[in-house]
C-alpha atoms as a PDB file:
ATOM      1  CA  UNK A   1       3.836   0.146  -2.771  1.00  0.00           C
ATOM      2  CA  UNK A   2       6.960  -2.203  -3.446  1.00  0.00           C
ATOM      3  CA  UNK A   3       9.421  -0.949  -0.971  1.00  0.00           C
ATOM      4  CA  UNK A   4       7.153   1.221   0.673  1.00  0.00           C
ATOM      5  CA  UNK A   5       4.511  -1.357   2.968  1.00  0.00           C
ATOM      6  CA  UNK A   6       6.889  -3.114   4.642  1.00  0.00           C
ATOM      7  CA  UNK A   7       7.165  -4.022   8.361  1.00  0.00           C
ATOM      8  CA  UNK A   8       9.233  -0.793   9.486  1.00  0.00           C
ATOM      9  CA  UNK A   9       7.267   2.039   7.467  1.00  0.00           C
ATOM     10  CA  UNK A  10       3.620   0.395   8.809  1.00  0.00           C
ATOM     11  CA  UNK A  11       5.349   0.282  12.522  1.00  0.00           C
ATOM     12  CA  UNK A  12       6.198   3.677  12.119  1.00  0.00           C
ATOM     13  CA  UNK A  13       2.740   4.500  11.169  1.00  0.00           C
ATOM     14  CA  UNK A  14       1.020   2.400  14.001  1.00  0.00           C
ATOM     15  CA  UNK A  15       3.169   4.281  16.149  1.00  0.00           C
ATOM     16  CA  UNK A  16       1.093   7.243  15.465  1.00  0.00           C
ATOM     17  CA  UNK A  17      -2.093   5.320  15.636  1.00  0.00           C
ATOM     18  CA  UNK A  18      -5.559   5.374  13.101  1.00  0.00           C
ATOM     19  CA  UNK A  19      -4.980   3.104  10.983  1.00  0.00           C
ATOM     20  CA  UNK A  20      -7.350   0.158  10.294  1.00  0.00           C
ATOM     21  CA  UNK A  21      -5.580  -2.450   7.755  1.00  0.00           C
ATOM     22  CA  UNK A  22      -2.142  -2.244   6.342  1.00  0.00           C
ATOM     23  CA  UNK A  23      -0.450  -4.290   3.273  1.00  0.00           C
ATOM     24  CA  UNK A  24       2.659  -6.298   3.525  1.00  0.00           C
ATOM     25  CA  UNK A  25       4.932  -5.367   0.471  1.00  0.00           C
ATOM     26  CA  UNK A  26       3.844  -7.792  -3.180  1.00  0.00           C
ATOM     27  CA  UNK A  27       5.431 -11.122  -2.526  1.00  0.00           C
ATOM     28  CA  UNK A  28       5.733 -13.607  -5.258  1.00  0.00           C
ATOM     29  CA  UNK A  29       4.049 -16.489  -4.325  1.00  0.00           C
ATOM     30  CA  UNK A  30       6.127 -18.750  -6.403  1.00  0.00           C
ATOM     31  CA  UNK A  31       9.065 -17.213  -5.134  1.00  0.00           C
ATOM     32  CA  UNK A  32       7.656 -17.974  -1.450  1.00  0.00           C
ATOM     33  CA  UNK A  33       6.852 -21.440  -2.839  1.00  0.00           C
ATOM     34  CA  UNK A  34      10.506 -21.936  -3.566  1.00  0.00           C
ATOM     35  CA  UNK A  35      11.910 -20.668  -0.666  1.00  0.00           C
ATOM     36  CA  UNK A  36      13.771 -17.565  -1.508  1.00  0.00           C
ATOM     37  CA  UNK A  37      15.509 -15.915   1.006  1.00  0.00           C
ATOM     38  CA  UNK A  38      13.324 -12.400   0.853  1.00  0.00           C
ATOM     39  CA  UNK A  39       9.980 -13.316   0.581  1.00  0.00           C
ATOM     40  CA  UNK A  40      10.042 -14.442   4.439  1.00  0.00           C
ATOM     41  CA  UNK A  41      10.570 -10.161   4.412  1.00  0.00           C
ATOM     42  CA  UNK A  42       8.064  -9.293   2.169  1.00  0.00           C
ATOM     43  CA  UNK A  43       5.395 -11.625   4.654  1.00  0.00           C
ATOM     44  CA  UNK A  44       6.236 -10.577   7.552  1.00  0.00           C
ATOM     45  CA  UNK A  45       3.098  -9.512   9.082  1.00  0.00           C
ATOM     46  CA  UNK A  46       4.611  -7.988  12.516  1.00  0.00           C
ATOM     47  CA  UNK A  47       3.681  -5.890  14.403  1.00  0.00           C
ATOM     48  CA  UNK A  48       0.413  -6.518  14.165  1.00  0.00           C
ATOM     49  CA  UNK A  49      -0.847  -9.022  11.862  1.00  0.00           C
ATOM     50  CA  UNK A  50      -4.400  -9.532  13.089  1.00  0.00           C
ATOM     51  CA  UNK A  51      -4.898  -6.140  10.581  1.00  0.00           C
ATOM     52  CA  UNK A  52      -2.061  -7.067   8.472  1.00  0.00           C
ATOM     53  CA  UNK A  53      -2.594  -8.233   4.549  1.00  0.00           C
ATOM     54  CA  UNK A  54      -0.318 -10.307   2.857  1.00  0.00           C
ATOM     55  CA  UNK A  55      -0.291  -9.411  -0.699  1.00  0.00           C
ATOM     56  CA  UNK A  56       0.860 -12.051  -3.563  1.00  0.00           C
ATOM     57  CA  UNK A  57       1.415 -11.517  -6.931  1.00  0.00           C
ATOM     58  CA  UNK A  58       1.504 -14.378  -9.562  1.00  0.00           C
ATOM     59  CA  UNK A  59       2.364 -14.895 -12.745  1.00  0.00           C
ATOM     60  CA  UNK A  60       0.069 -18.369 -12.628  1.00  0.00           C
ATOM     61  CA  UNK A  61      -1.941 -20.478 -10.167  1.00  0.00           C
ATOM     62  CA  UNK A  62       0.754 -23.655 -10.175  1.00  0.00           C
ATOM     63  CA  UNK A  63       2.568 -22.658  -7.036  1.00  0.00           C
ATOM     64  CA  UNK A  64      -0.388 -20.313  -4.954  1.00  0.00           C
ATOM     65  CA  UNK A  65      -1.259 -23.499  -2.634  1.00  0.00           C
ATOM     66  CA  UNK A  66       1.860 -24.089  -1.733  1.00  0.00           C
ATOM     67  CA  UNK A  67       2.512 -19.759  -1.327  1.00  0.00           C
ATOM     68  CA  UNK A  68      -0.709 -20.121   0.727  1.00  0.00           C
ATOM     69  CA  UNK A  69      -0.027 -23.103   2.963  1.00  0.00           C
ATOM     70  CA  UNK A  70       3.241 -21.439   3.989  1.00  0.00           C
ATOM     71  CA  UNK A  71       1.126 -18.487   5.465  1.00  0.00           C
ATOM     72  CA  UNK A  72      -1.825 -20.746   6.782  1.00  0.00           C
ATOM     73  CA  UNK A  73      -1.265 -20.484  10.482  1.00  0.00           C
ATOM     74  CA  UNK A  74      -0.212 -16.701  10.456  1.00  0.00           C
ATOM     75  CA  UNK A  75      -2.728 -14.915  13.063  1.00  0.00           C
ATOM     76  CA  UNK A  76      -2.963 -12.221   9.592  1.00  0.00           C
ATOM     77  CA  UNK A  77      -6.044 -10.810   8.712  1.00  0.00           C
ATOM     78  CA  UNK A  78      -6.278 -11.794   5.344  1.00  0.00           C
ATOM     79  CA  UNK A  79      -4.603 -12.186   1.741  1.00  0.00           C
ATOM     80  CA  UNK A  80      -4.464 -10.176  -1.290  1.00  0.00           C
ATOM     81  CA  UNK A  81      -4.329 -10.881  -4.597  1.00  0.00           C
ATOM     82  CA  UNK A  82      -2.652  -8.682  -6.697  1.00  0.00           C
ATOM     83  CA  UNK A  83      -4.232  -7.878 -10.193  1.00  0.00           C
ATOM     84  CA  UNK A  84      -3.418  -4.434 -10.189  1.00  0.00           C
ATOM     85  CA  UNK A  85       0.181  -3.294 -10.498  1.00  0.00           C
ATOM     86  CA  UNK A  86       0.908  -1.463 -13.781  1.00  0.00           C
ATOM     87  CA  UNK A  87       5.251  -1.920 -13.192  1.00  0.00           C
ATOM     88  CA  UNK A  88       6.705  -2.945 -16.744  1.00  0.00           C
ATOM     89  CA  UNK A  89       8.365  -5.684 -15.522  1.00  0.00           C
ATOM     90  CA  UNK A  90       5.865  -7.232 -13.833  1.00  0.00           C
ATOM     91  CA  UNK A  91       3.543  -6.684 -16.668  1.00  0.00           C
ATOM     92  CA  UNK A  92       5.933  -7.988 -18.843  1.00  0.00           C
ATOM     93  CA  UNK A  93       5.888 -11.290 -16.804  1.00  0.00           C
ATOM     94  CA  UNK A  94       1.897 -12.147 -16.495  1.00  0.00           C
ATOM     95  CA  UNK A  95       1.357 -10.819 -13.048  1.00  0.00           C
ATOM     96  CA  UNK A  96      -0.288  -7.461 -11.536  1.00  0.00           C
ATOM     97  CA  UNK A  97      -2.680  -5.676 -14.139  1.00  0.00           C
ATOM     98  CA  UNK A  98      -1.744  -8.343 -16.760  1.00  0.00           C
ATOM     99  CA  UNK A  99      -4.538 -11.204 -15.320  1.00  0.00           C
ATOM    100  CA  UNK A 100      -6.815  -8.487 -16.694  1.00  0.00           C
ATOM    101  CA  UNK A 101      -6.513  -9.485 -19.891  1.00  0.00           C
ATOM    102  CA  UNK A 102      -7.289 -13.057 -18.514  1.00  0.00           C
ATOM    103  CA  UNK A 103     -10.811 -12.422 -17.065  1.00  0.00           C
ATOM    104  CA  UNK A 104     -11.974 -16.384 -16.700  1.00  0.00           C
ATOM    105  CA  UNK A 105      -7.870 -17.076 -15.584  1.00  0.00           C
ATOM    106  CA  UNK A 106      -8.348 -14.281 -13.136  1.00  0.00           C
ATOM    107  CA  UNK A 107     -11.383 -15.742 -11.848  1.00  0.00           C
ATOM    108  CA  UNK A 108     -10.033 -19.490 -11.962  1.00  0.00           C
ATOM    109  CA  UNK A 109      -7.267 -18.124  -9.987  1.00  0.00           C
ATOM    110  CA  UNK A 110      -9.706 -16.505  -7.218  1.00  0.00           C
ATOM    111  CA  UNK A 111     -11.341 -19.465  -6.717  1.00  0.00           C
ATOM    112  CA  UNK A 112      -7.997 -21.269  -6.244  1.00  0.00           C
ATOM    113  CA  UNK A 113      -6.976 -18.966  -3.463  1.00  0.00           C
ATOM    114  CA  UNK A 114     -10.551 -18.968  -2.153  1.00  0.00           C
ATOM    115  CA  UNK A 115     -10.320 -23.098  -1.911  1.00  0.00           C
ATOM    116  CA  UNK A 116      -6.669 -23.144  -0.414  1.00  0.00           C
ATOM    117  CA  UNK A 117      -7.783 -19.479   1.740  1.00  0.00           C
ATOM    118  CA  UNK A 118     -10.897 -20.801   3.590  1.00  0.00           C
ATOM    119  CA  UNK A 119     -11.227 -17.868   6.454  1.00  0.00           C
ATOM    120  CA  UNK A 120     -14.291 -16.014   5.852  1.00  0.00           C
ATOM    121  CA  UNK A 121     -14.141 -11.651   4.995  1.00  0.00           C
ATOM    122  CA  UNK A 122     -10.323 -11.998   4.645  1.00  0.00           C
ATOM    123  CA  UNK A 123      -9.713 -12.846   0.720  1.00  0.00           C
ATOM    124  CA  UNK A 124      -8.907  -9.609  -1.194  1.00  0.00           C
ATOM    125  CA  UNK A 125      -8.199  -8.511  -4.903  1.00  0.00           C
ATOM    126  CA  UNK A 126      -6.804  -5.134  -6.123  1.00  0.00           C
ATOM    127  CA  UNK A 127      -7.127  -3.979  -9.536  1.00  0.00           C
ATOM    128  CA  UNK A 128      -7.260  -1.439 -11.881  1.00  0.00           C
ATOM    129  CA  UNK A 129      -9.797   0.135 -14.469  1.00  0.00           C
ATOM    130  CA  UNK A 130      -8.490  -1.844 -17.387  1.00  0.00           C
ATOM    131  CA  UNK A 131      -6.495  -1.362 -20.349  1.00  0.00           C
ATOM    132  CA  UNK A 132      -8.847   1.013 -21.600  1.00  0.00           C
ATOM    133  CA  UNK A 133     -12.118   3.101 -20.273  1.00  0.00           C
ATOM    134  CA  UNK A 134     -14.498  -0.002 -20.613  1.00  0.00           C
ATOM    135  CA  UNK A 135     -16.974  -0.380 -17.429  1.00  0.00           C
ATOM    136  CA  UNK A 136     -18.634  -3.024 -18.701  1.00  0.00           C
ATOM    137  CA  UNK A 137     -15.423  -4.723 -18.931  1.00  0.00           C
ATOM    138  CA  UNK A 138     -14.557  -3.714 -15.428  1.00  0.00           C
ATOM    139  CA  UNK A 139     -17.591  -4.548 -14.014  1.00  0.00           C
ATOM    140  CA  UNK A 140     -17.393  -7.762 -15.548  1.00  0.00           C
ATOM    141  CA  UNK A 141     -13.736  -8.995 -14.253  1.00  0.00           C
ATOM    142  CA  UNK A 142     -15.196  -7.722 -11.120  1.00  0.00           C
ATOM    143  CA  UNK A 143     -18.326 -10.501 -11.132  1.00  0.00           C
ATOM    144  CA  UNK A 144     -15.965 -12.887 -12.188  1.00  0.00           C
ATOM    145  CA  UNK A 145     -13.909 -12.374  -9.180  1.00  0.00           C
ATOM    146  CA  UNK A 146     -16.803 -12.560  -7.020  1.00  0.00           C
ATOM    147  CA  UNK A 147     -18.496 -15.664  -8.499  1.00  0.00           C
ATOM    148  CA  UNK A 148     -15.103 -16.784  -7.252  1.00  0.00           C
ATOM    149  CA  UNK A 149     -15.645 -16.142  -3.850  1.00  0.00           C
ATOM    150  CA  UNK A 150     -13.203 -12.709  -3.054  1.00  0.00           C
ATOM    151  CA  UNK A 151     -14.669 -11.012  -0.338  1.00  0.00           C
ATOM    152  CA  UNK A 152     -13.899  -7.516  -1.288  1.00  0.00           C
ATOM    153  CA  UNK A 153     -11.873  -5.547  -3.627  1.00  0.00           C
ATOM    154  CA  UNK A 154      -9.600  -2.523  -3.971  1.00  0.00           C
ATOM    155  CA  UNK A 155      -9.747  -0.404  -7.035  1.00  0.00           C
ATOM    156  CA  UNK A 156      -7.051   2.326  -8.114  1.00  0.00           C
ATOM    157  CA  UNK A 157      -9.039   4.096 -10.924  1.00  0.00           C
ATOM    158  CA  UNK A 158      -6.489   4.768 -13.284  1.00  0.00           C
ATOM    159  CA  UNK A 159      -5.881   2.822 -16.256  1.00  0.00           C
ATOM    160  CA  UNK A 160      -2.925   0.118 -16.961  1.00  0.00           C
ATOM    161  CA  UNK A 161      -0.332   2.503 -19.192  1.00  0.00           C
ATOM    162  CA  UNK A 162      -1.018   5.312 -16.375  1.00  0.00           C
ATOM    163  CA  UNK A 163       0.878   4.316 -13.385  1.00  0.00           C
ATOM    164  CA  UNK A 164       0.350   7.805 -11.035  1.00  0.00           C
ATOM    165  CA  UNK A 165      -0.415  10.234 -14.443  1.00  0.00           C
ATOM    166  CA  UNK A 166      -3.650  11.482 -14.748  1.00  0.00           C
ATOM    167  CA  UNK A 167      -6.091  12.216 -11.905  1.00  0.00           C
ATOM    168  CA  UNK A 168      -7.391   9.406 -10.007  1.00  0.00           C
ATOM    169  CA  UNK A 169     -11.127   8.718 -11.556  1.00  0.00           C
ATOM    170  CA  UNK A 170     -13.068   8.077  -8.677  1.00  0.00           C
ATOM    171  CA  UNK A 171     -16.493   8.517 -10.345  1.00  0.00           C
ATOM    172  CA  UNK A 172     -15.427   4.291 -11.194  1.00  0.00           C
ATOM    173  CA  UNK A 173     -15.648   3.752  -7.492  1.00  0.00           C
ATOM    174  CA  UNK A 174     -18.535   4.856  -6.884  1.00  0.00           C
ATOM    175  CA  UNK A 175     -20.143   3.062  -9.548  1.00  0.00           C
ATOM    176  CA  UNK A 176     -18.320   0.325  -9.088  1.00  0.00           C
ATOM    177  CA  UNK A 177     -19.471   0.052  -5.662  1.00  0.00           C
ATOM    178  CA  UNK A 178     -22.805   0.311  -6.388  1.00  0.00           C
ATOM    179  CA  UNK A 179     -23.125  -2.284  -8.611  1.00  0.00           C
ATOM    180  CA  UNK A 180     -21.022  -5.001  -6.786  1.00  0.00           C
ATOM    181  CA  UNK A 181     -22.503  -6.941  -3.609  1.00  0.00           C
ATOM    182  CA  UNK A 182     -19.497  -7.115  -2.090  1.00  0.00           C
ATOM    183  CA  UNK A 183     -17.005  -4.115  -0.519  1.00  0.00           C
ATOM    184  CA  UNK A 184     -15.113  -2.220  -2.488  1.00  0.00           C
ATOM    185  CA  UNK A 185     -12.332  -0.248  -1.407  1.00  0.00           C
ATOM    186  CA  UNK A 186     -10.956   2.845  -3.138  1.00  0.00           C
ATOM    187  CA  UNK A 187      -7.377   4.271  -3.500  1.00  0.00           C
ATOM    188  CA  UNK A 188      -5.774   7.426  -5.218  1.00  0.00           C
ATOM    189  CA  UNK A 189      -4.712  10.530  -4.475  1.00  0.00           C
ATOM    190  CA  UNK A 190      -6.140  10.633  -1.678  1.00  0.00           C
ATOM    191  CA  UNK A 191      -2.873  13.067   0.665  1.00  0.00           C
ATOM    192  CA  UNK A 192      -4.812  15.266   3.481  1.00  0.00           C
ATOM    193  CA  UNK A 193      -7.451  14.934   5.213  1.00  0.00           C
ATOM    194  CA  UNK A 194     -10.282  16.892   3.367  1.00  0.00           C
ATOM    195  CA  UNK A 195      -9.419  14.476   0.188  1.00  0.00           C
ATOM    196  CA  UNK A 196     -10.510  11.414   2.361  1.00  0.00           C
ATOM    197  CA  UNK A 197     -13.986  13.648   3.582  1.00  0.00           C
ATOM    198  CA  UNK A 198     -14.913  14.151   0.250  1.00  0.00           C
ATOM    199  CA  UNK A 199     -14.019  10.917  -1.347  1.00  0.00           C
ATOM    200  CA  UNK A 200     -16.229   9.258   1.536  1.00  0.00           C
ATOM    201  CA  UNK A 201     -18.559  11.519   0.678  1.00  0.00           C
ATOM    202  CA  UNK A 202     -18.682  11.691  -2.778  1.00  0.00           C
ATOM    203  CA  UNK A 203     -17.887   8.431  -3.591  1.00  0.00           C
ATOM    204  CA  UNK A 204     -19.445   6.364  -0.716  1.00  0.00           C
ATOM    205  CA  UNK A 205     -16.365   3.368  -0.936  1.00  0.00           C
ATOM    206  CA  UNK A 206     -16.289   0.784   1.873  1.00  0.00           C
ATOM    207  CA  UNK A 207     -13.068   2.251   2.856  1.00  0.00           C
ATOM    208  CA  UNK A 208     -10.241   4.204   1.211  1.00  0.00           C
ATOM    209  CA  UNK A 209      -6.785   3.360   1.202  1.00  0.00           C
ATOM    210  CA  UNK A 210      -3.738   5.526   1.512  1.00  0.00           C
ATOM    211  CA  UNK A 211      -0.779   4.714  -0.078  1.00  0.00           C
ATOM    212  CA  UNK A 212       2.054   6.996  -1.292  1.00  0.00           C
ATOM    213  CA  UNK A 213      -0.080   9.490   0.911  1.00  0.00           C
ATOM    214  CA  UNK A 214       1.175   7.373   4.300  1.00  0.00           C
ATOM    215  CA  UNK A 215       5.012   7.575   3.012  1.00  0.00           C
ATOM    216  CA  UNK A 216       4.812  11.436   2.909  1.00  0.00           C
ATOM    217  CA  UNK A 217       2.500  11.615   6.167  1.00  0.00           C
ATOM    218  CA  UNK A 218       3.173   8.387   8.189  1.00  0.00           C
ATOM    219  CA  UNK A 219       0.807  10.563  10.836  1.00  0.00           C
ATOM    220  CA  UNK A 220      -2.364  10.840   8.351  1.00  0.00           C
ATOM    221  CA  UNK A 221      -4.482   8.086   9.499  1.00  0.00           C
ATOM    222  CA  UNK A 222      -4.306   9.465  13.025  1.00  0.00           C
ATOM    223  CA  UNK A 223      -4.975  12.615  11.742  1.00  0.00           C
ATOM    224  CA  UNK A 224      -8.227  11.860  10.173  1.00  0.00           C
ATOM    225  CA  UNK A 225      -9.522  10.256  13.328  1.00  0.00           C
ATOM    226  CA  UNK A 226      -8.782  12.974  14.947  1.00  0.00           C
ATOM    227  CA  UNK A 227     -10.785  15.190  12.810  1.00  0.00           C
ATOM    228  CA  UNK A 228     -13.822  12.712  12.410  1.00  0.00           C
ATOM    229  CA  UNK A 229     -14.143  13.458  15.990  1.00  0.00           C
ATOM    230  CA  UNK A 230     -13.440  17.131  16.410  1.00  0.00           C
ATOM    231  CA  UNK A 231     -12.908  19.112  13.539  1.00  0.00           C
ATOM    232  CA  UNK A 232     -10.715  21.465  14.902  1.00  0.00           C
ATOM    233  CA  UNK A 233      -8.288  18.547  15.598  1.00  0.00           C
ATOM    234  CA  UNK A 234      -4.833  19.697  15.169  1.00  0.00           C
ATOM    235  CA  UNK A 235      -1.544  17.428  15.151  1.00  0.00           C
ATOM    236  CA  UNK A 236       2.147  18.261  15.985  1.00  0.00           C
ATOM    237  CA  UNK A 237       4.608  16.154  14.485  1.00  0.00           C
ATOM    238  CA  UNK A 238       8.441  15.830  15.223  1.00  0.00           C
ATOM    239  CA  UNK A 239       9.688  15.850  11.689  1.00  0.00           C
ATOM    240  CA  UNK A 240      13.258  15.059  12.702  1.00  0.00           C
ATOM    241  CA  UNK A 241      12.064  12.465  15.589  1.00  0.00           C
ATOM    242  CA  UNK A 242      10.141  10.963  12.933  1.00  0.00           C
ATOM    243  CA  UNK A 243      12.700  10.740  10.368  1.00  0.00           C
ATOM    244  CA  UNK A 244      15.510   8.968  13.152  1.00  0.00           C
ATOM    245  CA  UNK A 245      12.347   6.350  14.514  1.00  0.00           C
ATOM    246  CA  UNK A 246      11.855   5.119  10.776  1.00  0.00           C
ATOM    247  CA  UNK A 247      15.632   4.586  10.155  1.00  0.00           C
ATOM    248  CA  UNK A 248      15.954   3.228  13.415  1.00  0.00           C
ATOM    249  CA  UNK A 249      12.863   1.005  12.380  1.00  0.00           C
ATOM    250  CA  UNK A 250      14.693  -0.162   9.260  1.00  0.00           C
ATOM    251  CA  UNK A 251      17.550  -1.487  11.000  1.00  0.00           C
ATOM    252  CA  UNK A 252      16.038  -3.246  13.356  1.00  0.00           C
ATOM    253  CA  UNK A 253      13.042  -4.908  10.916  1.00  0.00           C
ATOM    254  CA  UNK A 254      14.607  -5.047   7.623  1.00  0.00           C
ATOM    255  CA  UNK A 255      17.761  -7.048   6.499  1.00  0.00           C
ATOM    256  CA  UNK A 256      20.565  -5.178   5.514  1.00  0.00           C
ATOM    257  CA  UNK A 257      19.818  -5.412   1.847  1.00  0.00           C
ATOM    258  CA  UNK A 258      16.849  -3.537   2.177  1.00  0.00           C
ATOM    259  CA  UNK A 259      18.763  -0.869   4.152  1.00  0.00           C
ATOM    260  CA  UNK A 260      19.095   1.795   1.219  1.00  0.00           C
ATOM    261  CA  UNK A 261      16.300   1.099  -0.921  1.00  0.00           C
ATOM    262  CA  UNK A 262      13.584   1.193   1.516  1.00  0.00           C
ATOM    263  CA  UNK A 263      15.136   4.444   2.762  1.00  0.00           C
ATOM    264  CA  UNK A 264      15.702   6.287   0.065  1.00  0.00           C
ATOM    265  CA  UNK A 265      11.908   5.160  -0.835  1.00  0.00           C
ATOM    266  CA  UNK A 266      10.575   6.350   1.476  1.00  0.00           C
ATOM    267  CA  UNK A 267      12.491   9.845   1.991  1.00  0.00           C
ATOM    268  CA  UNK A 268      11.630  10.376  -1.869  1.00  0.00           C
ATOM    269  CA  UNK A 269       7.910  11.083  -0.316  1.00  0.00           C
ATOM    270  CA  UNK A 270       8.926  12.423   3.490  1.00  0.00           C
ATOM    271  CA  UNK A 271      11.219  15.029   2.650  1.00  0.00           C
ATOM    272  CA  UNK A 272       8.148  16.908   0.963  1.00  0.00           C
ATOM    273  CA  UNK A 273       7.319  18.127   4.396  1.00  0.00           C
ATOM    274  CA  UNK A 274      10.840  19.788   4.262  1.00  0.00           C
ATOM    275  CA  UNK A 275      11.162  23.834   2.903  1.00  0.00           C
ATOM    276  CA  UNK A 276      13.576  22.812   1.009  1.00  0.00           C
ATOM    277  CA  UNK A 277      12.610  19.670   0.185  1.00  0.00           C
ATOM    278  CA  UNK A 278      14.525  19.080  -3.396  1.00  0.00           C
ATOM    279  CA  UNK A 279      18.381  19.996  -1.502  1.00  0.00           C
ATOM    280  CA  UNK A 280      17.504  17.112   1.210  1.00  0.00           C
ATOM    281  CA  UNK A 281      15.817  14.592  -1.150  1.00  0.00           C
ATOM    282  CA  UNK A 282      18.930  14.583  -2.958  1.00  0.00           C
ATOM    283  CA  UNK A 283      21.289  14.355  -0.289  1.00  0.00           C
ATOM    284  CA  UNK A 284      19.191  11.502   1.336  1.00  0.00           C
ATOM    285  CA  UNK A 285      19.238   9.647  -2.240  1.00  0.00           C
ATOM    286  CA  UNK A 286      23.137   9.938  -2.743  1.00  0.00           C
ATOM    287  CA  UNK A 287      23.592   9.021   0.611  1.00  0.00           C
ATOM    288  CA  UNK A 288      26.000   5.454   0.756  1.00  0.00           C
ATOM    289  CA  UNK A 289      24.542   4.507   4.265  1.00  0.00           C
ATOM    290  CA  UNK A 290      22.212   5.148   7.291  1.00  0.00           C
ATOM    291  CA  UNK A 291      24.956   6.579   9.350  1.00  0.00           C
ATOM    292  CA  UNK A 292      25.413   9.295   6.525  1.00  0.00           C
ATOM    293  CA  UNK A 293      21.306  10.071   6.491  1.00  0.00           C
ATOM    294  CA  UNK A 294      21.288  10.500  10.202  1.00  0.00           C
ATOM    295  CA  UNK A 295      23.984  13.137   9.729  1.00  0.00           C
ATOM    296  CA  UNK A 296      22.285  14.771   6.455  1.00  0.00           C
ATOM    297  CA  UNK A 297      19.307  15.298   8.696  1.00  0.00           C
ATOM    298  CA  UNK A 298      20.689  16.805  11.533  1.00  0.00           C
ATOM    299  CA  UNK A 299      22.634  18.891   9.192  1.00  0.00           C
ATOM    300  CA  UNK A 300      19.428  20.061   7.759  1.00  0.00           C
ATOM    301  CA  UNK A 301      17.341  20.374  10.867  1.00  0.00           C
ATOM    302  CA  UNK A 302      20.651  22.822  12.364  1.00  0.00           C
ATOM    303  CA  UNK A 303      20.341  24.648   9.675  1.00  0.00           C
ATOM    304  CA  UNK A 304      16.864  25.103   9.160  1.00  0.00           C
ATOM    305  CA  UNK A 305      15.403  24.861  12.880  1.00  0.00           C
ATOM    306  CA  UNK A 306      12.242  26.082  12.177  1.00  0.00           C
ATOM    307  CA  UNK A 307      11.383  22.780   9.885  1.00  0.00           C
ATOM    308  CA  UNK A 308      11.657  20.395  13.034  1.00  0.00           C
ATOM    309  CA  UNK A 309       8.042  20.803  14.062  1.00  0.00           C
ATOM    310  CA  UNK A 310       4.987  20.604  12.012  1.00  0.00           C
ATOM    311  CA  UNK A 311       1.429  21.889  12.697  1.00  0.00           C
ATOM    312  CA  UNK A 312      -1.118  19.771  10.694  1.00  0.00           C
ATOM    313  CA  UNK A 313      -4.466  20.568  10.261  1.00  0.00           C
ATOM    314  CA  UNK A 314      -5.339  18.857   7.100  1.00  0.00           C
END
């Protein structure tokens, strides 16, 4: 979710209400150690924090205490270390689904975070299946993890050289849950509303999350509380409102560098609610600036009216 879960996109999807904990974008925590100007960005826990995660990723444990005493006082709800993100260049530098390989440096590093992190139920993990189909592997990083003292996990059943392919394999969750004393959390392609039912179902998890899912629907977490208490809850959604409140968001929460990537990011996923979704995804990703999106999408919305409102049942 790397230019995806930051502070405007999970305002946006407060806004619409449902939602129980959101990620702050990966930050590096040696980066944050160092000072760099972003990082301060990729932590910000606003608007609410008290069900806010800050998520690190590290390439080794010699500059998490100082990452961690930087966000010690933050009213946040917890930490979350990354040991899950497949990206090449992350890979390529020791962090994300690389510790995997490292099950005892994994672990050493959970109980590093878990002596410098101190607040009870709020030190997370996310992983992935492995390098390979091995559960005993899996279930093994996983006991090392909580021998270290992480309070729950989050696991995106897909293997390392997968990145999205292949569907998600959730019958690892609910294994995987089963045989762990602690939470674990499930994620992957989970989009509407009857996936979550039947992966809560099915799979039993201690919660799902929603990822790409939230950039496509920001509305989908209000959505399913709606239908867990009626289920012939319906939602109408403002596409075009929408659209102008997140780039409105962006201004006012992200620094201008972020401007363009974070929009384009997220309009790669949004504009799938549009008919004609490939001619406006490509005018939103050539776009040189804001200004020139707002005027894309009123172009679009003048010239295809009947795309402004959405009826969403599911």
């Amino acid at each position: 979710m790397v230019s995806l879960s930051h502070r405007a996109l999970r305002e946006l999807i407060l806004g619409f209400g449902g939602l129980d904990l959101a990620y702050t974008e990966m930050a590096s925590a040696a980066a944050a150690a160092s000072g760099s100007i972003y990082e301060k960005w990729y932590l910000d826990a606003g608007p609410e924090p008290e069900r806010t995660i800050l998520q690190f990723y590290l390439t080794g444990p010699e500059r998490l205490d100082e990452a961690i005493g930087l966000v010690a006082d933050k009213p946040v709800f917890g930490i979350d270390l990354n040991f899950g993100c497949s990206a090449p260049n992350i890979l390529r530098a020791g962090g994300g689904a690389a510790w995997m390989h490292k099950p005892e440096a994994a672990a050493a590093l959970a109980a590093q975070a878990r002596a410098a992190w101190p607040r009870p139920r709020s030190l997370s993990a996310k992983l992935r299946i492995g390098e390979e189909e091995d559960y005993g592997a899996l279930l093994a990083f996983c006991q090392g993890l909580v021998g270290a003292g992480v309070d729950f996990l989050t696991l995106h059943p897909r293997l390392e050289s997968e990145k999205f392919r292949r569907k998600s394999r959730w019958d690892y969750v609910a294994r995987l849950g089963r045989d762990l004393p602690i939470p674990l959390v499930g994620n992957g392609d989970v989009k509407t509303w009857s996936d979550w039912k039947a992966r809560r179902e099915e799979d039993a998890p201690a919660g799902v999350m929603i990822g790409r899912g939230a950039a496509s629907r920001p509305w989908i977490f209000a959505l399913i509380r709606g239908k867990e208490a009626d289920p012939d809850f319906s939602l109408r959604v403002d596409l075009r409102e929408t659209a102008f409140t997140f780039l409105d968001l962006v201004e006012k929460r992200l620094p201008e560098d972020f401007h363009l990537t974070r929009a384009r990011r997220f309009f790669f996923y949004y504009s799938d609610n549009f008919s004609f979704a490939h001619h406006i995804k490509w005018k939103l990703e050539n776009a040189p600036d804001l200004a020139s999106m707002r005027l894309h999408l009123d172009e679009y919305f003048a010239e295809v009216p009947g795309d402004r409102f959405k009826i969403e049942t599911n």
